[in-house]
N, C-alpha and C. Protein backbone atom coordinates (compact mmCIF):
# COMPACT_ATOMS: atom_id res chain seq x y z
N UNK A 1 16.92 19.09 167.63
CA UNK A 1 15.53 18.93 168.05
C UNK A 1 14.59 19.71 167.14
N UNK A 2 14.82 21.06 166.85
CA UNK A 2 14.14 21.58 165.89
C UNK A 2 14.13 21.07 164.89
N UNK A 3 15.03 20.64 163.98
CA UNK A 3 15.02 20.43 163.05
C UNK A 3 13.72 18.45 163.13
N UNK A 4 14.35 17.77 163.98
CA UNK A 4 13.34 16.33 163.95
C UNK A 4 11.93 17.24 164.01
N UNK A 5 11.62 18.05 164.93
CA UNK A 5 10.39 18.79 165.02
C UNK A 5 9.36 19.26 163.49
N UNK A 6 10.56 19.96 162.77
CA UNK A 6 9.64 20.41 161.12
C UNK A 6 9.89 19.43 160.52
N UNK A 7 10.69 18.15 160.79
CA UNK A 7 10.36 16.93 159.96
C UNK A 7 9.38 16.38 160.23
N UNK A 8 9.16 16.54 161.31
CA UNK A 8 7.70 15.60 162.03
C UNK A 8 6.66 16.22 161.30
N UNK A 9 6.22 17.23 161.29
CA UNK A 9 5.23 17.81 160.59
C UNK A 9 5.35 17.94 159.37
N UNK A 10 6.57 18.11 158.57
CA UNK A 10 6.65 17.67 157.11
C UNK A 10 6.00 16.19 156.73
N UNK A 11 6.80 15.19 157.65
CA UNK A 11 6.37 13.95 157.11
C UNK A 11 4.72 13.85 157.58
N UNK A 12 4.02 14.09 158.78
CA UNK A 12 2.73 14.36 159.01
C UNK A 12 2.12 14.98 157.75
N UNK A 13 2.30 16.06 156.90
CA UNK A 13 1.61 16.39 156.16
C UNK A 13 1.61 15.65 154.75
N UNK A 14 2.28 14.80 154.68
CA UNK A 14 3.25 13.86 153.31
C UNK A 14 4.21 14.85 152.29
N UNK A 15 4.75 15.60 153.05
CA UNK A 15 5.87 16.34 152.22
C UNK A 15 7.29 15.36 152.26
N UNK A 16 7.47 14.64 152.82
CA UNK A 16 8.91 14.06 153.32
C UNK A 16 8.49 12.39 153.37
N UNK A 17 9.00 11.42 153.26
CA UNK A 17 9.05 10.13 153.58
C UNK A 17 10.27 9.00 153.99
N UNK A 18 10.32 9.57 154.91
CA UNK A 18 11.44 9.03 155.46
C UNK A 18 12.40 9.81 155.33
N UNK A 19 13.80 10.47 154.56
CA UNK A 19 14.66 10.72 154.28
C UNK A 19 14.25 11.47 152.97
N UNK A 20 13.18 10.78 151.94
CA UNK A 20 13.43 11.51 150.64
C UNK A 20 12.25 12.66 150.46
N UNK A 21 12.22 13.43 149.86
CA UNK A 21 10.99 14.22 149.35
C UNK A 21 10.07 13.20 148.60
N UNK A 22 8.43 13.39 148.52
CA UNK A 22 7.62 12.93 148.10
C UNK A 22 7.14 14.18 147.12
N UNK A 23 6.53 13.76 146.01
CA UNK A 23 6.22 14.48 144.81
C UNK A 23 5.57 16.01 145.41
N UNK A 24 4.89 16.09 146.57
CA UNK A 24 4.43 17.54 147.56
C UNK A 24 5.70 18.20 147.43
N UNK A 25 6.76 17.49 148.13
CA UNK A 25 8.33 17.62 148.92
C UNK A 25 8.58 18.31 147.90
N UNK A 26 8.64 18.19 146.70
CA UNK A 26 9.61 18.65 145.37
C UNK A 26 8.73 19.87 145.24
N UNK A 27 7.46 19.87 145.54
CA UNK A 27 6.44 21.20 144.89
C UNK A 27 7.04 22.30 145.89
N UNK A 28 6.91 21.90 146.91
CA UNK A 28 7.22 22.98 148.19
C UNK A 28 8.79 23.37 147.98
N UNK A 29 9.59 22.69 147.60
CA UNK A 29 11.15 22.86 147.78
C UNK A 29 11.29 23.46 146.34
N UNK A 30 10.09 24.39 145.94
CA UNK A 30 10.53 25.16 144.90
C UNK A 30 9.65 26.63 145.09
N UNK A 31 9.02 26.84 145.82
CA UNK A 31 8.22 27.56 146.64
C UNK A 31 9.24 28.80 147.55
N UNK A 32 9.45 29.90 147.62
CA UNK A 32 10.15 30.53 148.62
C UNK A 32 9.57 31.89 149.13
N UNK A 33 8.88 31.14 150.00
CA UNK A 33 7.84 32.54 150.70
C UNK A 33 7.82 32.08 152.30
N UNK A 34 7.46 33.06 153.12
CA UNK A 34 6.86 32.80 154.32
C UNK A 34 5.91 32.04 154.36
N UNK A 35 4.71 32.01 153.63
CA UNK A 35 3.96 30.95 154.39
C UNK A 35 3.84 29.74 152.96
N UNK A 36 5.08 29.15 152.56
CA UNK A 36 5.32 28.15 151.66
C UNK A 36 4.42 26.87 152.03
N UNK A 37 4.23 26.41 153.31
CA UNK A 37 3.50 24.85 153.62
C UNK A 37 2.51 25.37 153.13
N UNK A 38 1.64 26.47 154.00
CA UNK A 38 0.12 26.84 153.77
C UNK A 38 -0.12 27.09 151.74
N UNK A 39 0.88 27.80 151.09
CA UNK A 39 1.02 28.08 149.51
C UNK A 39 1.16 26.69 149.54
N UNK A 40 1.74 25.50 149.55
CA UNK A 40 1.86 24.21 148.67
C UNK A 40 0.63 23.51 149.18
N UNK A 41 0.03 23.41 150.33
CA UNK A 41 -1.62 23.28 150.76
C UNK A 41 -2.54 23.69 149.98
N UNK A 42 -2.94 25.04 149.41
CA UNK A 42 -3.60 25.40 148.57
C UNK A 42 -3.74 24.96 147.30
N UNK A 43 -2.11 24.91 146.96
CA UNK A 43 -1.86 24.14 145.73
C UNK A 43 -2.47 22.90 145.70
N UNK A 44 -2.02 22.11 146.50
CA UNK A 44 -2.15 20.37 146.30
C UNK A 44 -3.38 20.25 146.34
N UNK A 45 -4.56 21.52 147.46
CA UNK A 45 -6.27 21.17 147.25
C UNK A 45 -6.40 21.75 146.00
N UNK A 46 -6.03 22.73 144.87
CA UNK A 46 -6.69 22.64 144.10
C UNK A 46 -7.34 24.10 144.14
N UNK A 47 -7.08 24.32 145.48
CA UNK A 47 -7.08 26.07 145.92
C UNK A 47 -7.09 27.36 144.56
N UNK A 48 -5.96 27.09 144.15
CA UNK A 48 -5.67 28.22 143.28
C UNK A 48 -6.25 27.78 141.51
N UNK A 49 -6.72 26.63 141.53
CA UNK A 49 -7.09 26.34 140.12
C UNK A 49 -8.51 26.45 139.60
N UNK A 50 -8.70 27.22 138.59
CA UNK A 50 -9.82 27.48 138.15
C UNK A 50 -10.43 29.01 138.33
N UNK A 51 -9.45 29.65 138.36
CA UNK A 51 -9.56 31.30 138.70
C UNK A 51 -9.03 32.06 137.81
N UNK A 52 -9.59 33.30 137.26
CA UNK A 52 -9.09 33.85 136.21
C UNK A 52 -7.79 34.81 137.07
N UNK A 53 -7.34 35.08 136.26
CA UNK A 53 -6.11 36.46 136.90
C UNK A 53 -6.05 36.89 137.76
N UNK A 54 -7.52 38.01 137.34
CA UNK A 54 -7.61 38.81 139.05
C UNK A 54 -8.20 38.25 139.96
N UNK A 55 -8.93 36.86 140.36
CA UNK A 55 -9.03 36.12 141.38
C UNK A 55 -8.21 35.57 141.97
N UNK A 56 -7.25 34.88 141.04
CA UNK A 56 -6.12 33.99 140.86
C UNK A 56 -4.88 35.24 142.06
N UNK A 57 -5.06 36.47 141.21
CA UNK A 57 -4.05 37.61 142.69
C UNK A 57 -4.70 37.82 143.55
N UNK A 58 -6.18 38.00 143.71
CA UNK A 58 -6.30 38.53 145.10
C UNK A 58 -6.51 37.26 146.04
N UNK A 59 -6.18 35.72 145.48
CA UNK A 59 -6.39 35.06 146.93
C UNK A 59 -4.72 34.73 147.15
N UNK A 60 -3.67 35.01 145.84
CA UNK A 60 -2.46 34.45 145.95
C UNK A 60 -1.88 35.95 147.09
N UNK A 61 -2.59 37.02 147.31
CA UNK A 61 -1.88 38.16 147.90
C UNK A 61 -2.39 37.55 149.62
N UNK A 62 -3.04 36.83 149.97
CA UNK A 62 -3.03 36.17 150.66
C UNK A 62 -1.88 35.92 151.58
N UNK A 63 -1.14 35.43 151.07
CA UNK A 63 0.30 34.61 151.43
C UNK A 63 1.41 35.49 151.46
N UNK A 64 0.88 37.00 151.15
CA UNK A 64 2.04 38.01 151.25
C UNK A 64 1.74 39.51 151.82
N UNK A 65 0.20 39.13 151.93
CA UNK A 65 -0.03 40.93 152.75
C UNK A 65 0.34 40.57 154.07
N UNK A 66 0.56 41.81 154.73
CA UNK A 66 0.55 41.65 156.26
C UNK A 66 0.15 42.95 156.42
N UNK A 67 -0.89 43.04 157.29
CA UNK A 67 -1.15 44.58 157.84
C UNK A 67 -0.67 45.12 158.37
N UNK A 68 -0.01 46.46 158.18
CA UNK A 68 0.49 47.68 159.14
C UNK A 68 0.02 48.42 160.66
N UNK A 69 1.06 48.41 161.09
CA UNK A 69 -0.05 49.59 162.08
C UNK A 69 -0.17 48.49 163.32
N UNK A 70 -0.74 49.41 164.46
CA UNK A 70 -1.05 49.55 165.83
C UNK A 70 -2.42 47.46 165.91
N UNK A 71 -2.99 47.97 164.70
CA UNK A 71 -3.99 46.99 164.79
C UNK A 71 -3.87 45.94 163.53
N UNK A 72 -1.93 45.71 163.47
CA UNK A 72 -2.13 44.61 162.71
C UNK A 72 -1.94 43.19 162.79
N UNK A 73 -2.12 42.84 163.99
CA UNK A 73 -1.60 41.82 165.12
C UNK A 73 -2.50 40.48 164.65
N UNK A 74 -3.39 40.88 163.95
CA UNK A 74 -4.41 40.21 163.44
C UNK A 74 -5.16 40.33 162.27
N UNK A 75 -5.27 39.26 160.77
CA UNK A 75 -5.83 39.45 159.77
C UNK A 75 -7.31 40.00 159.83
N UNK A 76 -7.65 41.04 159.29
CA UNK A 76 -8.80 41.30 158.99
C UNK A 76 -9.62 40.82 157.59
N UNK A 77 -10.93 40.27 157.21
CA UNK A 77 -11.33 40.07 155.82
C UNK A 77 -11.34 42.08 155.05
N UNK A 78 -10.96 42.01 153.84
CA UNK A 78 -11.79 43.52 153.47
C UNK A 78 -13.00 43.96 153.32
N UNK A 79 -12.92 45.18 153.32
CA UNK A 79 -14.36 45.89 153.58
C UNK A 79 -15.42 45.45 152.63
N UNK A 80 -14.93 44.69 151.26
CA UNK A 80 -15.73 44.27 150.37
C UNK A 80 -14.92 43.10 149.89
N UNK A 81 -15.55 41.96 149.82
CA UNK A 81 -14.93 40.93 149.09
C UNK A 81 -14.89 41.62 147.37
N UNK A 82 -13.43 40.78 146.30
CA UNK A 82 -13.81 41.10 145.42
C UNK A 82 -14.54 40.14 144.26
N UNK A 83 -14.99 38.95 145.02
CA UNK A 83 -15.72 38.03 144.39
C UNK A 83 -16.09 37.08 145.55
N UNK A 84 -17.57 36.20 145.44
CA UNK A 84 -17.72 35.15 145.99
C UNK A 84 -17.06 33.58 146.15
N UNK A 85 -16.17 33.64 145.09
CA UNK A 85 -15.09 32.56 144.92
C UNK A 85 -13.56 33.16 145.45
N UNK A 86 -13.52 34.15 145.49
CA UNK A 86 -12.24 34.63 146.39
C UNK A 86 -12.48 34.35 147.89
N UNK A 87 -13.70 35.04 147.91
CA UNK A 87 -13.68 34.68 149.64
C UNK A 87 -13.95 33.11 150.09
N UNK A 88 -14.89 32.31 149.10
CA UNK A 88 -14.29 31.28 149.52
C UNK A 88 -13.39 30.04 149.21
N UNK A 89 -12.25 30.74 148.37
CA UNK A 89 -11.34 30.27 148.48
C UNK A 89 -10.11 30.75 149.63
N UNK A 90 -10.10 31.77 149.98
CA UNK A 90 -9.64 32.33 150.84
C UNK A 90 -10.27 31.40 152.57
N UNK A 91 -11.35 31.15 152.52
CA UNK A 91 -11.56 31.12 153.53
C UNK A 91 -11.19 29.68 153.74
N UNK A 92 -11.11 28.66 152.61
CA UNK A 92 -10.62 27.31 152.57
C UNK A 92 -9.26 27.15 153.24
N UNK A 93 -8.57 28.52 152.47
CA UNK A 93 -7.26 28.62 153.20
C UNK A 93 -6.77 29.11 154.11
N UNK A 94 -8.27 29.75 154.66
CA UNK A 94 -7.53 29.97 156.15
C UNK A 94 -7.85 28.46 157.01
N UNK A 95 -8.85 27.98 156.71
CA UNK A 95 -9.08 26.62 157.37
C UNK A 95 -7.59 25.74 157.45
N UNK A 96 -7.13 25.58 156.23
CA UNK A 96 -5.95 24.89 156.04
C UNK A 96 -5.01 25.16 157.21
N UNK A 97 -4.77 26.83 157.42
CA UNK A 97 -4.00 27.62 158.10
C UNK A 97 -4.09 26.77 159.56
N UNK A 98 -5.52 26.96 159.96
CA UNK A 98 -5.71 26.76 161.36
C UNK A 98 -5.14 25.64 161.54
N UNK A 99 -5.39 24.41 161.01
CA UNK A 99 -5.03 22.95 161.05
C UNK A 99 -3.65 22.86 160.74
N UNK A 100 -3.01 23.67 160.11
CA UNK A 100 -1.38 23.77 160.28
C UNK A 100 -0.98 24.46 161.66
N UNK A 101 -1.38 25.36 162.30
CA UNK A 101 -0.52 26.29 163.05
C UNK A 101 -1.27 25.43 164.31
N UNK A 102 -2.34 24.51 163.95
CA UNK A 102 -2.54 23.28 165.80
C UNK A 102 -1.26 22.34 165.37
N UNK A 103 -0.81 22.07 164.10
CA UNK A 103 0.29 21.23 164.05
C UNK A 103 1.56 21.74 164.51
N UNK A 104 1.83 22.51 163.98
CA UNK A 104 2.82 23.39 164.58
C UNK A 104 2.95 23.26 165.74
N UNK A 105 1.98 24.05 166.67
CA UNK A 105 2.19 24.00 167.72
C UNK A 105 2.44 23.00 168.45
N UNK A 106 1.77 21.92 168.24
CA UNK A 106 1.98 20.73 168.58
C UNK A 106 3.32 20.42 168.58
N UNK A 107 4.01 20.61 167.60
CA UNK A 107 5.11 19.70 167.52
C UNK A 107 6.36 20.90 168.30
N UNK A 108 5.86 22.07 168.76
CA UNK A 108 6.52 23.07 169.17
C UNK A 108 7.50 23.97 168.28
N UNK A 109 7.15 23.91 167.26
CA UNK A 109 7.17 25.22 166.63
C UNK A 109 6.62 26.20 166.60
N UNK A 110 7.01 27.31 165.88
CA UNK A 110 6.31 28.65 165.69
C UNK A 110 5.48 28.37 164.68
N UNK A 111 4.14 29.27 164.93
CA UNK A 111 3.21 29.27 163.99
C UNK A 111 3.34 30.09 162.89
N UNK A 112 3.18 29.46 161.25
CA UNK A 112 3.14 30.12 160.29
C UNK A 112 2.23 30.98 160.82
N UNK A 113 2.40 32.44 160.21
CA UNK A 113 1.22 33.62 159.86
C UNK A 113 0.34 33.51 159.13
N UNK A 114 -0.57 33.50 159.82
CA UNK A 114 -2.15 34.18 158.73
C UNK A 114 -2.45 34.08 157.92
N UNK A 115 -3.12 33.97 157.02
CA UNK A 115 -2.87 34.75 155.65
C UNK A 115 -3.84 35.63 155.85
N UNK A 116 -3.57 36.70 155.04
CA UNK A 116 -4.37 37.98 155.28
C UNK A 116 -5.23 38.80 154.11
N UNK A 117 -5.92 38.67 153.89
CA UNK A 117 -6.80 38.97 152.91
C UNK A 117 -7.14 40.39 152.33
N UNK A 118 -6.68 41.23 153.37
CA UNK A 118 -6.97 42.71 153.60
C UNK A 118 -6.38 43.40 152.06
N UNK A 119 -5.50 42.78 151.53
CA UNK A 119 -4.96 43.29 150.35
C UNK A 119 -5.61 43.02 148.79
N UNK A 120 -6.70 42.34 149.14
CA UNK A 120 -7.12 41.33 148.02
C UNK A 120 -8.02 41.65 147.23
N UNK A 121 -9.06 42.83 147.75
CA UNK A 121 -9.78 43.75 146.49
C UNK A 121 -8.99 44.74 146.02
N UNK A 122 -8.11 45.24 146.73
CA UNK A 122 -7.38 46.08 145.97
C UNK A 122 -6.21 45.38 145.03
N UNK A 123 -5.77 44.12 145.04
CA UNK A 123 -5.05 43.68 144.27
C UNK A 123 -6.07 43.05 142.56
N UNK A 124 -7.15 42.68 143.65
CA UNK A 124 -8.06 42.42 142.14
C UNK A 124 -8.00 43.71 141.32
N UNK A 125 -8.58 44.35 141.81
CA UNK A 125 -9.33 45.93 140.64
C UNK A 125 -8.14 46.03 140.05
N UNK A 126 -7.03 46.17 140.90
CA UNK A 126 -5.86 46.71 139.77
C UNK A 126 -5.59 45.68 138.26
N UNK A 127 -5.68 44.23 138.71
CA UNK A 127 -5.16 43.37 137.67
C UNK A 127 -6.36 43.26 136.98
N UNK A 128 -7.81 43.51 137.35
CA UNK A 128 -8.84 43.44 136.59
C UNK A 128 -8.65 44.93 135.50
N UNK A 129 -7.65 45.98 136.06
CA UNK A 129 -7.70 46.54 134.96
C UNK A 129 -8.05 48.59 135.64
N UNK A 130 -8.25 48.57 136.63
CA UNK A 130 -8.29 49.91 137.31
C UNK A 130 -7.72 50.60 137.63
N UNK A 131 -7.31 51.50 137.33
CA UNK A 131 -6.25 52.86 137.32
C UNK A 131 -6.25 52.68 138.72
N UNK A 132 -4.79 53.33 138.61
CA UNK A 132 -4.35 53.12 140.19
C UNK A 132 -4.87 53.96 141.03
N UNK A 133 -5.17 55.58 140.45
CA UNK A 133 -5.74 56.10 141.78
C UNK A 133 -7.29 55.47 141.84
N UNK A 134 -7.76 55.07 140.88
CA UNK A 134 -8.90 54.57 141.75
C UNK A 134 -9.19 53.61 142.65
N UNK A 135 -7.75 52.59 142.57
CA UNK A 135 -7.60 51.37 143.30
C UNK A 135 -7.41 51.99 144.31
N UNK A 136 -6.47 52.81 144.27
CA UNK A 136 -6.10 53.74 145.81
C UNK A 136 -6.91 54.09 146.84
N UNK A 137 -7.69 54.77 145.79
CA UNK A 137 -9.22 55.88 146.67
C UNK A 137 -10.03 55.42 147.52
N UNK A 138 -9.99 53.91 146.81
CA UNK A 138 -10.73 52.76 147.83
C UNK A 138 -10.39 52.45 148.80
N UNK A 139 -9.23 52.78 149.39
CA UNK A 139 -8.44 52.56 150.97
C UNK A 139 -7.54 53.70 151.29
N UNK A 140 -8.47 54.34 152.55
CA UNK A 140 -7.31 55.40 152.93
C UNK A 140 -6.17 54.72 153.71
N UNK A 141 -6.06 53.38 154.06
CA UNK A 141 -4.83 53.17 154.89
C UNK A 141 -3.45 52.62 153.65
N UNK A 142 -3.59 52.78 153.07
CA UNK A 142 -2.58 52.27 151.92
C UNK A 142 -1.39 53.52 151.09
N UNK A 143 -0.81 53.25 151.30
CA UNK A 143 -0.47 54.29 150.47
C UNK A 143 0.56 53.89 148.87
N UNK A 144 0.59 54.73 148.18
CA UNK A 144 1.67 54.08 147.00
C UNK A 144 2.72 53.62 147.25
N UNK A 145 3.27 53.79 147.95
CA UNK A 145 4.32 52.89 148.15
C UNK A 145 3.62 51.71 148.63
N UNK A 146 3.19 51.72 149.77
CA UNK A 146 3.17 50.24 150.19
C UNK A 146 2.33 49.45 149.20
N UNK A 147 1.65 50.33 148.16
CA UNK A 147 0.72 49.15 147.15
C UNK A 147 2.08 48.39 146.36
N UNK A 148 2.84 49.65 145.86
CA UNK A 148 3.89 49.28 144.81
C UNK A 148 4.71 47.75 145.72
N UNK A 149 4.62 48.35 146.55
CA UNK A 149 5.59 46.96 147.74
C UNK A 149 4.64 45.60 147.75
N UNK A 150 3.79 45.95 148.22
CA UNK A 150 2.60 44.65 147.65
C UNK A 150 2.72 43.71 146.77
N UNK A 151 2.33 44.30 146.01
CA UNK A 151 2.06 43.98 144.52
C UNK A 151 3.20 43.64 143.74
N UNK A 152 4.41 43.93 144.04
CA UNK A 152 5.76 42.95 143.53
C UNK A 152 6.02 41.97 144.07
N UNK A 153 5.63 41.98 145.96
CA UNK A 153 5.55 41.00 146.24
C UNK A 153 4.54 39.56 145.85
N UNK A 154 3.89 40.07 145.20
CA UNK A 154 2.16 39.17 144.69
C UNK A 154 2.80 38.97 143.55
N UNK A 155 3.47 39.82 142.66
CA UNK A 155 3.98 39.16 142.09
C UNK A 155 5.17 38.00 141.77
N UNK A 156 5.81 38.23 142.33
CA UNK A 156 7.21 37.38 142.74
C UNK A 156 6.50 35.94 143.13
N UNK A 157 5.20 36.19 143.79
CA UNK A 157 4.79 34.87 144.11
C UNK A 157 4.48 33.75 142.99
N UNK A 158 2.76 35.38 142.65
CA UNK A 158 2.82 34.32 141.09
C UNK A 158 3.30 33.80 140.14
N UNK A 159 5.25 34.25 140.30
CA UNK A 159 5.73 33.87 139.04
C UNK A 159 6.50 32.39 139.79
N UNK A 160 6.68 31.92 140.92
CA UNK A 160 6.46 30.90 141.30
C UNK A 160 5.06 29.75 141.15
N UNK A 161 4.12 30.32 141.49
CA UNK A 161 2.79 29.62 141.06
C UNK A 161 2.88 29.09 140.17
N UNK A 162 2.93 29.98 139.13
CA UNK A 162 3.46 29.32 137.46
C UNK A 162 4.17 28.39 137.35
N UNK A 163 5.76 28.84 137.70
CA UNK A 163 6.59 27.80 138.09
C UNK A 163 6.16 26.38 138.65
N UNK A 164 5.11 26.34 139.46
CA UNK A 164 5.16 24.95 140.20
C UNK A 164 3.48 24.44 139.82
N UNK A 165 2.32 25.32 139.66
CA UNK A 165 1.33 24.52 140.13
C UNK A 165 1.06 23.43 138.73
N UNK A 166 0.25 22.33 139.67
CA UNK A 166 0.09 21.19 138.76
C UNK A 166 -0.41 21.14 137.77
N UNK A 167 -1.49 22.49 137.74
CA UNK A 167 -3.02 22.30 136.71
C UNK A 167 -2.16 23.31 135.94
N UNK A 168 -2.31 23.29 134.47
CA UNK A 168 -2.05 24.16 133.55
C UNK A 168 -2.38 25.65 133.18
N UNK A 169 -3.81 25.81 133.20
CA UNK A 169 -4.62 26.99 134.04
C UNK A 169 -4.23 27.59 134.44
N UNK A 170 -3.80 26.96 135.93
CA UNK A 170 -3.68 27.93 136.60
C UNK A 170 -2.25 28.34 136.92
N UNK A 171 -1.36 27.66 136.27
CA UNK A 171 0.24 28.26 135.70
C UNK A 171 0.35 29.09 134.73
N UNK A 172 -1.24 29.50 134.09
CA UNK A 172 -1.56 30.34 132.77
C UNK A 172 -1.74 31.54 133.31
N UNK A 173 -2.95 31.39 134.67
CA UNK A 173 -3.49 32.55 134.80
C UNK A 173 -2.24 33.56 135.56
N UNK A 174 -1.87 32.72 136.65
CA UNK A 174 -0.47 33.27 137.16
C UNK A 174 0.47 33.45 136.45
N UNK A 175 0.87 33.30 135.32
CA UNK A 175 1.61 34.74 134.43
C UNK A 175 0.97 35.39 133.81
């Protein structure tokens, strides 16, 4: 039953057609993250293309922060966006999000997570080029480790991005 269930919503979204993967199907089935549908969504709108580096990480950290702590039950935006095209690209993808996790539910699955943004000026400044304690200084809830943990994870992503997205660009900017 589970399993007809994430087919239903695979083939609902055109990842699957019938039995075979559809050209999405092959993008996603190379993808290996927690929130992979919502990452091949972004992709297929076009989400991640046309962003230099450090835009290109702070909306791809998206798909891999999760907040710590007593009050992380829920994504917060950060205290400062680090561009007007991050946030709304970010915010495209949380739209995406919502309209996946009513599918989900629908079909009685668990809802993908969030994506969470909270990591995403501090992932810019660094790849834009900012010494780490100053990236640091900017958030007392962070600490070095958990940036270092972050940020391999952001990376590991983007070197998938590369790997898969359609536009050239933005398989550039993500390595």
């Amino acid at each position: 039953r589970q399993f007809d269930r994430v087919l239903r919503v695979l083939e609902a979204w055109g990842y699957v057609d019938g039995w075979a993967l559809t050209d999405a199907g092959e993008l996603l089935a190379r993808l290996y993250t927690e929130t992979d549908l919502l990452l091949a969504e972004a992709l297929r709108k076009q989400l991640l293309d046309g962003l230099d580096a450090p835009d290109l990480a702070a909306v791809v950290s998206c798909f891999t922060y999760e907040r710590r702590g007593p009050d992380g039950s829920r994504p917060l935006p950060p205290p400062q966006w680090p561009s007007r095209e991050v946030a709304a690209r970010v915010r495209k993808v949380e739209r995406i999000w919502r309209e996946l996790a009513y599918n989900e539910d629908d079909a009685g699955l668990p809802e993908t997570r969030a994506p969470d943004p909270g990591f995403a000026a501090l992932l810019h400044d660094w790849v834009e080029g900012q010494d780490l304690e100053t990236v640091l200084s900017d958030d007392e809830d962070i600490t070095g480790g958990d940036f270092v943990r972050n940020v391999k994870q952001c990376i590991d992503l983007l070197r998938q991005v590369a790997d898969v997205a359609p536009e050239a660009g933005t398989a550039e900017a993500a390595s």
